[in-house]
N, C-alpha and C. Protein backbone atom coordinates (compact mmCIF):
# COMPACT_ATOMS: atom_id res chain seq x y z
N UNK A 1 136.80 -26.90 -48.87
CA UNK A 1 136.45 -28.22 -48.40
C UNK A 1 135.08 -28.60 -48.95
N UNK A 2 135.20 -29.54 -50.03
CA UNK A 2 133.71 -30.11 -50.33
C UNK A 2 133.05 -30.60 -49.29
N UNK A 3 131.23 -29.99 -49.33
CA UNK A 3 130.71 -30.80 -48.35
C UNK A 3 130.18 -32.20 -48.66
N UNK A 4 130.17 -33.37 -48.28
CA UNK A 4 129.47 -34.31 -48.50
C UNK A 4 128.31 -34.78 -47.57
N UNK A 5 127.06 -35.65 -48.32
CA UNK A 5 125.86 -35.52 -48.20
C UNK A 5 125.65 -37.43 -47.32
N UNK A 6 125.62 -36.96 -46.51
CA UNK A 6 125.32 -38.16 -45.39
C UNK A 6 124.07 -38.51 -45.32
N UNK A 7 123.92 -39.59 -44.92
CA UNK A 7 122.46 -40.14 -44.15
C UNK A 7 122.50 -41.15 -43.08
N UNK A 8 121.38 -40.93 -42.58
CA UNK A 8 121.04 -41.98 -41.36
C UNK A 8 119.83 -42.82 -41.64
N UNK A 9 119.70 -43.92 -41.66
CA UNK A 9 118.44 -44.63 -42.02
C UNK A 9 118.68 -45.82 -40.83
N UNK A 10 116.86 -45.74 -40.71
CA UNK A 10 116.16 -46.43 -39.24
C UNK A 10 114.99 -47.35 -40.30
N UNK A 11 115.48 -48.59 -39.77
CA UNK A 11 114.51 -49.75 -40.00
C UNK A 11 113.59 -49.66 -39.47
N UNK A 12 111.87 -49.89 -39.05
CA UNK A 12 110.88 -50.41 -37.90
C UNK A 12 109.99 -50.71 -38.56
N UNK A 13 110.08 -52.02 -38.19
CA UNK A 13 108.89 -52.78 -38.98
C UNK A 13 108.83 -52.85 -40.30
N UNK A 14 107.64 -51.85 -40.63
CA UNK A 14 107.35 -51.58 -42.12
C UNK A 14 107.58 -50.61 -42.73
N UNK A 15 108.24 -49.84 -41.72
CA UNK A 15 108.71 -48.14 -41.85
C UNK A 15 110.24 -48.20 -42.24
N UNK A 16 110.82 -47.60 -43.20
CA UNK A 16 112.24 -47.04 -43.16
C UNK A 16 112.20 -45.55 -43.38
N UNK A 17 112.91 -45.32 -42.22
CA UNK A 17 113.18 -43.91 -42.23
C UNK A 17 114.79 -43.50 -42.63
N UNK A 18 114.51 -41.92 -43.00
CA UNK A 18 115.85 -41.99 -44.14
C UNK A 18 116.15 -40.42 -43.76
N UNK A 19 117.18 -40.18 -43.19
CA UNK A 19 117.47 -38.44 -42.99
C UNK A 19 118.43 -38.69 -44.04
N UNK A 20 118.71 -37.35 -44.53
CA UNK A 20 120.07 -37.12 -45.71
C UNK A 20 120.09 -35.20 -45.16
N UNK A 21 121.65 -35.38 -45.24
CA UNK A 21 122.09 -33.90 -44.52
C UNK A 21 123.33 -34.03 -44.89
N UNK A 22 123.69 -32.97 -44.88
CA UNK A 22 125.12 -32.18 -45.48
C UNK A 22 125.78 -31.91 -44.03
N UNK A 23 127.63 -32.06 -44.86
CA UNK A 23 128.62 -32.17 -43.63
C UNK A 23 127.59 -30.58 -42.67
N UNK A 24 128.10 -30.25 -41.74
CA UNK A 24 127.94 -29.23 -41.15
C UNK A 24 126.48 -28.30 -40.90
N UNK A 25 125.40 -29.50 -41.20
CA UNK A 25 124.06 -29.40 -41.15
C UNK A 25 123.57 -30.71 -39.69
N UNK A 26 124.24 -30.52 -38.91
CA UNK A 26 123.61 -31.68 -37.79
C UNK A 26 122.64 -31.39 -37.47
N UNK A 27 122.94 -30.02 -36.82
CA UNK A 27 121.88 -29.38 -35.99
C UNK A 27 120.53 -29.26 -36.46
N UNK A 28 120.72 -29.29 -38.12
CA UNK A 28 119.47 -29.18 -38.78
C UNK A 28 118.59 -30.68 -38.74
N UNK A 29 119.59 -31.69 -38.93
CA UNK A 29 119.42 -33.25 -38.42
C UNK A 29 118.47 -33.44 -37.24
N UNK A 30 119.44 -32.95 -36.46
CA UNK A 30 118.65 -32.95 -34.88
C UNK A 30 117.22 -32.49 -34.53
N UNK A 31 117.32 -31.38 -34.93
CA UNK A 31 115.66 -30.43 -35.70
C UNK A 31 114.71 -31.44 -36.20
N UNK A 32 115.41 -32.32 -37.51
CA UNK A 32 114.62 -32.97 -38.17
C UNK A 32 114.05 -34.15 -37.15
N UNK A 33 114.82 -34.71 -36.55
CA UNK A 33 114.53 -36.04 -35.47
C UNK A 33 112.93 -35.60 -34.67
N UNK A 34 113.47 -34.49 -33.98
CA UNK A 34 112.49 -33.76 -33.36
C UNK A 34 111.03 -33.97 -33.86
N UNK A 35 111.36 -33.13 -34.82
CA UNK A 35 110.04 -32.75 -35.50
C UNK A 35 109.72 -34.34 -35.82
N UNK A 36 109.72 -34.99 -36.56
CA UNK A 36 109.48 -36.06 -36.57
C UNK A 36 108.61 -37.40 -35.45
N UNK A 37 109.83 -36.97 -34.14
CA UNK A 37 109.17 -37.62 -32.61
C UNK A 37 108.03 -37.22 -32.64
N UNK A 38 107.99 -35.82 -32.82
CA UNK A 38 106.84 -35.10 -31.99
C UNK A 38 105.24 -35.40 -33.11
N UNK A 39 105.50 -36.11 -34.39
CA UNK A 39 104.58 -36.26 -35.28
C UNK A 39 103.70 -37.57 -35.10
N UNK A 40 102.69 -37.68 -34.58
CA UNK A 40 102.22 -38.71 -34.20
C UNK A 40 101.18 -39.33 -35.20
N UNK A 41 101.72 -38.88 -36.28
CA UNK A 41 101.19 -39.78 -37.65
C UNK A 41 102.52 -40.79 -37.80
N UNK A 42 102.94 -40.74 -37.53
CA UNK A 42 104.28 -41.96 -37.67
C UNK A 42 104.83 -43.17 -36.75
N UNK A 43 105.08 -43.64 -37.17
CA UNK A 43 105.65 -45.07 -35.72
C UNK A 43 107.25 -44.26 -35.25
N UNK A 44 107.63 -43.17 -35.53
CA UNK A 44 109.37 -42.64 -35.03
C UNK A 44 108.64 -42.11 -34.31
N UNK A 45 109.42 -42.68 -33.33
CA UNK A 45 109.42 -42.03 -31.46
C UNK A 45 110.62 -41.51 -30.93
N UNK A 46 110.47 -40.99 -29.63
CA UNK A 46 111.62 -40.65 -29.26
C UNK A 46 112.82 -41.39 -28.79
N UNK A 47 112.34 -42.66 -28.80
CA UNK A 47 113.27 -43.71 -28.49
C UNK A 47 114.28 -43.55 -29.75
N UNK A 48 113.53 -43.69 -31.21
CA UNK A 48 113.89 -43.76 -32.23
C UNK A 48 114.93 -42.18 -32.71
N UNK A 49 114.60 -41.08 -32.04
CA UNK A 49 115.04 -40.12 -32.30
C UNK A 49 116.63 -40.16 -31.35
N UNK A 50 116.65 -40.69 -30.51
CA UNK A 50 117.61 -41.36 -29.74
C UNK A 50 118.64 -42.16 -30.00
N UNK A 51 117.86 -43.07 -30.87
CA UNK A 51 119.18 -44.17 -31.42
C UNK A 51 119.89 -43.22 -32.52
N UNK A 52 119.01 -42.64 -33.55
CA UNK A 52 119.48 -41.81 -34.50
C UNK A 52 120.78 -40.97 -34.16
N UNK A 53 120.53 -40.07 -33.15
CA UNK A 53 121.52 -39.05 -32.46
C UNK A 53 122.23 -40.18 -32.18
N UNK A 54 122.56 -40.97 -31.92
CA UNK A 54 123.80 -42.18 -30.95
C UNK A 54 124.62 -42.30 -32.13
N UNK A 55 123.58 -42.58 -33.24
CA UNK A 55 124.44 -42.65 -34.54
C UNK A 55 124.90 -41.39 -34.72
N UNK A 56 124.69 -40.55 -34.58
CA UNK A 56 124.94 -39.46 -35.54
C UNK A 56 126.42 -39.24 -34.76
N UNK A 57 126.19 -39.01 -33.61
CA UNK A 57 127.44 -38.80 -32.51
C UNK A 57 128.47 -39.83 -32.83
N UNK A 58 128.28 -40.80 -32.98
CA UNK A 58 129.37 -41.61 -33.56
C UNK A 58 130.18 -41.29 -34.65
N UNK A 59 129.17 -41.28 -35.67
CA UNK A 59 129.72 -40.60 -37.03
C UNK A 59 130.39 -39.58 -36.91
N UNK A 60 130.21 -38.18 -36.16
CA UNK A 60 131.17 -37.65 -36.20
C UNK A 60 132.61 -37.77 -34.84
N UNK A 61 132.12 -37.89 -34.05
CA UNK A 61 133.51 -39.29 -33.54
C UNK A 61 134.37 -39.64 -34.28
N UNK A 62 133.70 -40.55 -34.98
CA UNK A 62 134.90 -41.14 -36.63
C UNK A 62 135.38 -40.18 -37.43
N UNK A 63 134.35 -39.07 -37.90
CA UNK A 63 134.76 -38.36 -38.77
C UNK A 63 136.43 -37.63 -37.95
N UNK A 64 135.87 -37.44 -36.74
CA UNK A 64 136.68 -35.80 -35.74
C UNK A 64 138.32 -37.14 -35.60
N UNK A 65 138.03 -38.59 -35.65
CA UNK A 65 138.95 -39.32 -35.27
C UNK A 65 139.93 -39.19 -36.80
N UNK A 66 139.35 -39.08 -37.90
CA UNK A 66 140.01 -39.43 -39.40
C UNK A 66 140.83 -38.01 -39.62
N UNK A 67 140.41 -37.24 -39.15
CA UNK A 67 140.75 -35.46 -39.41
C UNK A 67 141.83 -35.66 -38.41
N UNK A 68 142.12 -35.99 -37.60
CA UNK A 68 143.02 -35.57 -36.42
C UNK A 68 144.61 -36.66 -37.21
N UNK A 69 143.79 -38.30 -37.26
CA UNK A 69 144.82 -39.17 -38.59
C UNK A 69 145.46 -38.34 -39.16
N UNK A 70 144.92 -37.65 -40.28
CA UNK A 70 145.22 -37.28 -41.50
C UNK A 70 146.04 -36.08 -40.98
N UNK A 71 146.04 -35.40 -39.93
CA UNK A 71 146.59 -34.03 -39.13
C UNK A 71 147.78 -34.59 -38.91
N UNK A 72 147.98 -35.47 -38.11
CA UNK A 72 149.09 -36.25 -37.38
C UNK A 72 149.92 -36.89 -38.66
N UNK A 73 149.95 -37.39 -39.96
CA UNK A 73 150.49 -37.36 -40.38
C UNK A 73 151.24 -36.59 -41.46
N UNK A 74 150.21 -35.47 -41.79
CA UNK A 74 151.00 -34.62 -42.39
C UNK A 74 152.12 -33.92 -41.59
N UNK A 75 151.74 -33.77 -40.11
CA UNK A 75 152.84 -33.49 -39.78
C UNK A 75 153.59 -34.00 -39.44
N UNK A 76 154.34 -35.51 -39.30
CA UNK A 76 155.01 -36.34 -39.28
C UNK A 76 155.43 -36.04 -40.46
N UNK A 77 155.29 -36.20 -41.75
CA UNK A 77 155.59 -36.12 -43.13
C UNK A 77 156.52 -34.56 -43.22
N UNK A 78 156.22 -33.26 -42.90
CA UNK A 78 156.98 -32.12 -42.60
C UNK A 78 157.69 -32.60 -41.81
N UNK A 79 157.39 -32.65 -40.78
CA UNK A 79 158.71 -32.96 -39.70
C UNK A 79 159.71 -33.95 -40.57
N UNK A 80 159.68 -34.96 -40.71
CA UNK A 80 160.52 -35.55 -41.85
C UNK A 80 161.35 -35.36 -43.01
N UNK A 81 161.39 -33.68 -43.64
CA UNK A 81 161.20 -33.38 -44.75
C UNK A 81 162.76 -32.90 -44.50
């Protein structure tokens, strides 16, 4: 299974912030948010580390929703055969 290379990007203000992470690297994501909140050279807060994760949880939502699709019809397609 190729992994593919995602991102999350946060507008504020004058700031764009930009995570990029590989399928099965969230947790490392999540890490990154963190560290980030907790950096108070930056305008990303934890509010901001918040919306990020909302996204991220979504995304794989969709992803876990497209895998289960693609499940359900291959086996419709066998069953058919």
């Amino acid at each position: 299974m190729n992994k593919r290379q995602r991102q999350l990007t946060l507008s504020k203000g004058r700031e764009k912030f930009i995570f990029r992470y590989d399928d099965g690297r969230e947790d490392e994501l999540i890490d990154a948010l963190v560290s980030q909140a907790k950096d108070q050279r930056t305008g990303f807060d934890w509010f901001d580390a918040a919306v990020l994760s909302f996204k991220l949880t979504q995304s794989l939502i969709f992803q876990a929703d497209e895998l289960l699709y693609a499940n359900k019809e291959k086996e419709l397609e066998s069953n058919n055969l």
